[in-house]
Structure formats: C-alpha cells, structure tokens
N, C-alpha and C. Protein backbone atom coordinates (compact mmCIF):
# COMPACT_ATOMS: atom_id res chain seq x y z
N UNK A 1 -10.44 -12.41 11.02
CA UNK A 1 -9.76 -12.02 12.24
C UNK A 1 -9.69 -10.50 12.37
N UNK A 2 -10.30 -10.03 11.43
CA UNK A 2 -10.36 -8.22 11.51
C UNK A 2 -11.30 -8.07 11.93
N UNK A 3 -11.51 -6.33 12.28
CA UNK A 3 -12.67 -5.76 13.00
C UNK A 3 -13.05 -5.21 11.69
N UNK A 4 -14.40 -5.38 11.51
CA UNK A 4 -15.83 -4.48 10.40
C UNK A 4 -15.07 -3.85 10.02
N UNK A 5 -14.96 -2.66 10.83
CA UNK A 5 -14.24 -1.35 10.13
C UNK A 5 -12.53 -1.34 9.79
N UNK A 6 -11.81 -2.44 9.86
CA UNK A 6 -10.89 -2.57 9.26
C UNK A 6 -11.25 -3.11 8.33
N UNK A 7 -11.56 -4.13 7.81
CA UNK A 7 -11.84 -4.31 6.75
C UNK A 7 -12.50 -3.82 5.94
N UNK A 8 -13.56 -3.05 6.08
CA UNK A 8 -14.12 -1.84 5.32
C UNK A 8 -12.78 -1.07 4.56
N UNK A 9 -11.94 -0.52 5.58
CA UNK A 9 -11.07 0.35 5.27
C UNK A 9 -10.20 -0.75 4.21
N UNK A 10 -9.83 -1.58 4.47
CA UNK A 10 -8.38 -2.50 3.53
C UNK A 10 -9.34 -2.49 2.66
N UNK A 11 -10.39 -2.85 2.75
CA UNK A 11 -11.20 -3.06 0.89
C UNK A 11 -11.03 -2.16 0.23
N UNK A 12 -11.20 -0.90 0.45
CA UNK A 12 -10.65 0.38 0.10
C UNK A 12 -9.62 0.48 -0.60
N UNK A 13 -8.48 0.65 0.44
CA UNK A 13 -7.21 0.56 0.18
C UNK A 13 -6.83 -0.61 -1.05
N UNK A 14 -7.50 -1.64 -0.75
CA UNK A 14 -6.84 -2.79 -1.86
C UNK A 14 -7.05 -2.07 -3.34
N UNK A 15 -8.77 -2.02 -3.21
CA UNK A 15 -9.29 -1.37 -4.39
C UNK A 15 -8.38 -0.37 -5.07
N UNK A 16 -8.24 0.38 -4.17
CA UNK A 16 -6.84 1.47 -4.88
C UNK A 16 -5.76 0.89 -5.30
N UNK A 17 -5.31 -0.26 -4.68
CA UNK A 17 -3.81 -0.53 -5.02
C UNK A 17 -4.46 -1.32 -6.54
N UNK A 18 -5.20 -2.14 -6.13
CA UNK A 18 -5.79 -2.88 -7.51
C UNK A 18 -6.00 -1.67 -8.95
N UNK A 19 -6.70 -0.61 -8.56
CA UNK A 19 -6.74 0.28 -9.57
C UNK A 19 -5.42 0.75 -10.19
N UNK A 20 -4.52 1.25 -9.44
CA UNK A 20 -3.13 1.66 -9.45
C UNK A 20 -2.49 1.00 -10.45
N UNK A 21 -2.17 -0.46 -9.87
CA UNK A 21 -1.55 -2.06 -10.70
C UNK A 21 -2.11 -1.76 -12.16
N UNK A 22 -3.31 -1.77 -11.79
CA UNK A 22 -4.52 -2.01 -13.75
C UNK A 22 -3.75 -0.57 -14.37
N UNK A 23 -3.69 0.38 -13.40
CA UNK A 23 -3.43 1.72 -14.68
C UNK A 23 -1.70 1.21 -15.25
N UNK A 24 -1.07 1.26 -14.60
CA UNK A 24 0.28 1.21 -15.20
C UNK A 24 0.51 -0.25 -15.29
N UNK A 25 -0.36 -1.34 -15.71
CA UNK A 25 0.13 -2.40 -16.12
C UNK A 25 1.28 -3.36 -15.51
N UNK A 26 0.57 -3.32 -13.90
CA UNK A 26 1.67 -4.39 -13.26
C UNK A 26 0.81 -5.55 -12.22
N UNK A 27 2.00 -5.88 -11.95
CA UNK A 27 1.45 -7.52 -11.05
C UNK A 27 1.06 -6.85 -9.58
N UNK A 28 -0.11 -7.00 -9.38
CA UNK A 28 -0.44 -6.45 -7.86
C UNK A 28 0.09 -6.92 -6.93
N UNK A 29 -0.22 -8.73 -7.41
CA UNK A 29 0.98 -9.72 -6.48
C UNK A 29 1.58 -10.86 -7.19
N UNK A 30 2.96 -11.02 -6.88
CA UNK A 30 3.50 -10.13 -5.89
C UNK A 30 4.09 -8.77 -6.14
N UNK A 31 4.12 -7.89 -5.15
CA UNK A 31 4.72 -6.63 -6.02
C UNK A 31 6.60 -6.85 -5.51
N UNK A 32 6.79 -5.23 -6.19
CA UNK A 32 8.08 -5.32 -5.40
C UNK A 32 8.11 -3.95 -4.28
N UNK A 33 9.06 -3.40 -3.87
CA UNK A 33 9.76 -2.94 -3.18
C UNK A 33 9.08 -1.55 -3.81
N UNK A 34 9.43 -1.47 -4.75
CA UNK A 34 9.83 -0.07 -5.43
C UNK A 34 8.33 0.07 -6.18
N UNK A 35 7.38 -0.71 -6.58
CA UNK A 35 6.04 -0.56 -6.97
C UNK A 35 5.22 -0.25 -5.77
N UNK A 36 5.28 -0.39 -4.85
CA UNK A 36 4.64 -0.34 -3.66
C UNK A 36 5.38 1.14 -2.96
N UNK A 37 6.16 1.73 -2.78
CA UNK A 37 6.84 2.89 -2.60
C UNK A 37 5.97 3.53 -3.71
N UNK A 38 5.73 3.51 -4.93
CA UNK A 38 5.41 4.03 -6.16
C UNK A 38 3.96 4.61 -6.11
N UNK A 39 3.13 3.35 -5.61
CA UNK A 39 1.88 3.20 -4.83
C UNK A 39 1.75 4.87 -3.42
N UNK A 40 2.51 4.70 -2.53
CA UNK A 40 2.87 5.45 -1.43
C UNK A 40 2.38 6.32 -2.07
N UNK A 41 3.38 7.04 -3.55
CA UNK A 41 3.57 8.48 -3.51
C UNK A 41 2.70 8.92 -4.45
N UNK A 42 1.63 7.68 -5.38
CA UNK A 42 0.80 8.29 -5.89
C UNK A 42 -0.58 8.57 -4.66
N UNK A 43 -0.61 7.86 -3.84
CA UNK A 43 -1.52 8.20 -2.40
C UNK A 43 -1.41 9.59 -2.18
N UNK A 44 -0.17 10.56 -1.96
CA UNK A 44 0.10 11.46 -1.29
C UNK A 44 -0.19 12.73 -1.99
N UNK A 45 -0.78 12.13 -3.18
CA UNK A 45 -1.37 13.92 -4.17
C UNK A 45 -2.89 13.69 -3.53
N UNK A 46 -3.39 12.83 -2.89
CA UNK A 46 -5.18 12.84 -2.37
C UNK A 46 -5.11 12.66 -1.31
N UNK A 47 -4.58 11.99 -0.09
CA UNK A 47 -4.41 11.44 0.94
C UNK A 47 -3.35 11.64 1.71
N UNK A 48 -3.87 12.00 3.20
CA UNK A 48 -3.23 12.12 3.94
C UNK A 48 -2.26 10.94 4.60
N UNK A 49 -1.03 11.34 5.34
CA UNK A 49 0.16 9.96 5.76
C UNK A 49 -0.60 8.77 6.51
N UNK A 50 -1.78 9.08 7.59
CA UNK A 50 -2.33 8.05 8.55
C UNK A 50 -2.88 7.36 7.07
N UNK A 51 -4.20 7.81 6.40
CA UNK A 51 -4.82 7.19 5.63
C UNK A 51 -3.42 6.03 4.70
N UNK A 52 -2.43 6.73 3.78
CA UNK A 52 -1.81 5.96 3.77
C UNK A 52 -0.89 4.65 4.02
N UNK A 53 -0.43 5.18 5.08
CA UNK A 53 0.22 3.66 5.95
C UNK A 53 -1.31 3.13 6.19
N UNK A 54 -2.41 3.16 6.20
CA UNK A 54 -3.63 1.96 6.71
C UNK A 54 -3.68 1.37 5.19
N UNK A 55 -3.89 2.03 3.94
CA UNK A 55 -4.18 1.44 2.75
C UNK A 55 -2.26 0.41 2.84
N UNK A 56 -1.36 0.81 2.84
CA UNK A 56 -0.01 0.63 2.63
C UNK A 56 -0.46 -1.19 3.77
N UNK A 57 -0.99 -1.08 4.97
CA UNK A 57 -1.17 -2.17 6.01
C UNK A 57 -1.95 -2.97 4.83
N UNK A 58 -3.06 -2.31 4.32
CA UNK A 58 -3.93 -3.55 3.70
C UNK A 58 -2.88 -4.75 2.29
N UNK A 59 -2.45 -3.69 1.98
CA UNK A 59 -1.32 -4.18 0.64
C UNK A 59 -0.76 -5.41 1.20
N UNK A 60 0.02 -4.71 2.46
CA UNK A 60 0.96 -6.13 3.07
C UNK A 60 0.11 -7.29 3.16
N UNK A 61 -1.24 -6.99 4.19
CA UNK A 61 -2.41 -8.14 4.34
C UNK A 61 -2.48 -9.00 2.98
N UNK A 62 -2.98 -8.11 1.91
CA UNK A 62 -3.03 -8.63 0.39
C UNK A 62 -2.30 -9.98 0.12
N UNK A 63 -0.60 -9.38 0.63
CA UNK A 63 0.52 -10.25 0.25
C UNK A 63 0.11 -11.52 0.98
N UNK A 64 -0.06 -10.92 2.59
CA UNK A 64 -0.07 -12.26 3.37
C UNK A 64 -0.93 -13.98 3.02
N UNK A 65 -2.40 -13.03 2.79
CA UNK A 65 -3.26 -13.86 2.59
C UNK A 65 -3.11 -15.00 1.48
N UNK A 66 -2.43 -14.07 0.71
CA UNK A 66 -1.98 -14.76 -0.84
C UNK A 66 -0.71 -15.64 -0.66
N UNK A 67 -0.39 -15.84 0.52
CA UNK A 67 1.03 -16.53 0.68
C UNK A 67 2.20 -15.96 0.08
N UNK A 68 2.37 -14.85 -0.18
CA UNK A 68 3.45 -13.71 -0.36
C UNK A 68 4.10 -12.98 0.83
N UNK A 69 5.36 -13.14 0.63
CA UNK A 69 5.89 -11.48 1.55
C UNK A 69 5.48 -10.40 1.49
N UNK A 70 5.43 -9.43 2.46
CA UNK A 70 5.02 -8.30 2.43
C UNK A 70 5.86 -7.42 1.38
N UNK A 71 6.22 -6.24 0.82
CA UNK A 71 6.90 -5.65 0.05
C UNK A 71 6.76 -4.34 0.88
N UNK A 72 5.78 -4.16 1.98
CA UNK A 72 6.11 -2.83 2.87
C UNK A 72 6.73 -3.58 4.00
N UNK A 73 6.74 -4.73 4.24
CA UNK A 73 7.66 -4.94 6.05
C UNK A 73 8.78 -4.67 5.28
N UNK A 74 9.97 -3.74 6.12
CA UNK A 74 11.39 -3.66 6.01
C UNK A 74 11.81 -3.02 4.23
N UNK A 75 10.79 -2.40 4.25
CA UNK A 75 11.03 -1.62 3.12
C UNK A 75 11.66 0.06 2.92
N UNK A 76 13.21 -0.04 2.81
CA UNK A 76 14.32 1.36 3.23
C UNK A 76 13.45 2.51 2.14
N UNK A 77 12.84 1.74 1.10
CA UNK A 77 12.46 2.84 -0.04
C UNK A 77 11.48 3.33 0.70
N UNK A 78 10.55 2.75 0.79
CA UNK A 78 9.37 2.93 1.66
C UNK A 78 9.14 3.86 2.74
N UNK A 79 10.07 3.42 3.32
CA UNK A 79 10.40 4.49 4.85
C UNK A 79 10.81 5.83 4.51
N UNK A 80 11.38 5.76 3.41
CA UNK A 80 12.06 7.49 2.74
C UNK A 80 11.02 7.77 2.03
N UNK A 81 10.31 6.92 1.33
CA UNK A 81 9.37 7.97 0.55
C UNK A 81 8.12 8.64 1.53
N UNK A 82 7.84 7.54 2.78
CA UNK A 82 6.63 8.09 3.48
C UNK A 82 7.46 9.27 4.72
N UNK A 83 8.94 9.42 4.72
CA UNK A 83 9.15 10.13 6.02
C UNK A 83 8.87 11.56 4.62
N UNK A 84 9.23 11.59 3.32
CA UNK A 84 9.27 12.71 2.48
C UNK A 84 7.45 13.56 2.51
N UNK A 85 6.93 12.27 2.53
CA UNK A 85 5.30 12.45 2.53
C UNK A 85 4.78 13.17 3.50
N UNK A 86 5.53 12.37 5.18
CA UNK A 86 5.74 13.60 6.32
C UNK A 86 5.75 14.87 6.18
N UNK A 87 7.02 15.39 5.42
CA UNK A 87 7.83 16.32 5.48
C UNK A 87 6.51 17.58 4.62
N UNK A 88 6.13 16.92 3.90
CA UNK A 88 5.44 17.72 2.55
C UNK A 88 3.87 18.45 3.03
C-alpha cells in the first residue's frame, strides 16, 4: 500500500533501527517508549529532523505490520527529544 519511494526510504530507516537494536542489544519489537526516543537522538549526530521523523514513521510501520503498537504514536518522550533535535 506504499509508494516505491516510500518504501525505499522505510527500508532504510528500518535497517538503521535494526542496526541500532543489534548494537546495544535490544528487542527491535516490540520496543518501548524510551528505546525509540533513544533511537531519535542517536539519528540526530548524522541526520537531519525531516529525515528522522520519516525513519521514526517507518519504526511505527515496523510495529504495525508485526501486530504491535506503535512506540512513536503519543510518545511525550519522543516529542521532547525531537522538539530538542529542532532546537539544536
């Protein structure tokens, strides 16, 4: 139900989150709240905020597909760490 180039891009993005998970030894899914914020702010030493929230969209997709909740919908950590990412 995606367009080419979205999904190009989430493969991406997953790939990163997948790499991320493997380095520090955690569950990709489901994540939590605060691993996925964690995710955010290791994005923000290479990547710019748009690029982020699109990799941050693919994560949620991740969850969806897998029959998981998202861990970025309605996430307060989330929202503070990416308005800080703004700011920076």
């Amino acid at each position: 139900a995606l367009a080419g180039s979205t999904t190009s891009t989430y493969k991406v993005g997953i790939q990163q989150y997948l790499t991320f998970c493997k380095a520090l030894d955690l569950a990709p899914v489901p994540s939590t709240k605060c691993q996925v914020a964690l995710f955010a702010t290791h994005l923000s030493t290479s990547l710019r905020l748009p690029t982020i929230r699109v990799y941050l969209a693919a994560v949620s997709f991740l969850h969806h597909v897998g029959g998981h909740r998202s861990p970025v919908s309605g996430n307060t950590i989330l929202k503070l760490v990416l308005r800080g990412i703004q700011r920076k």
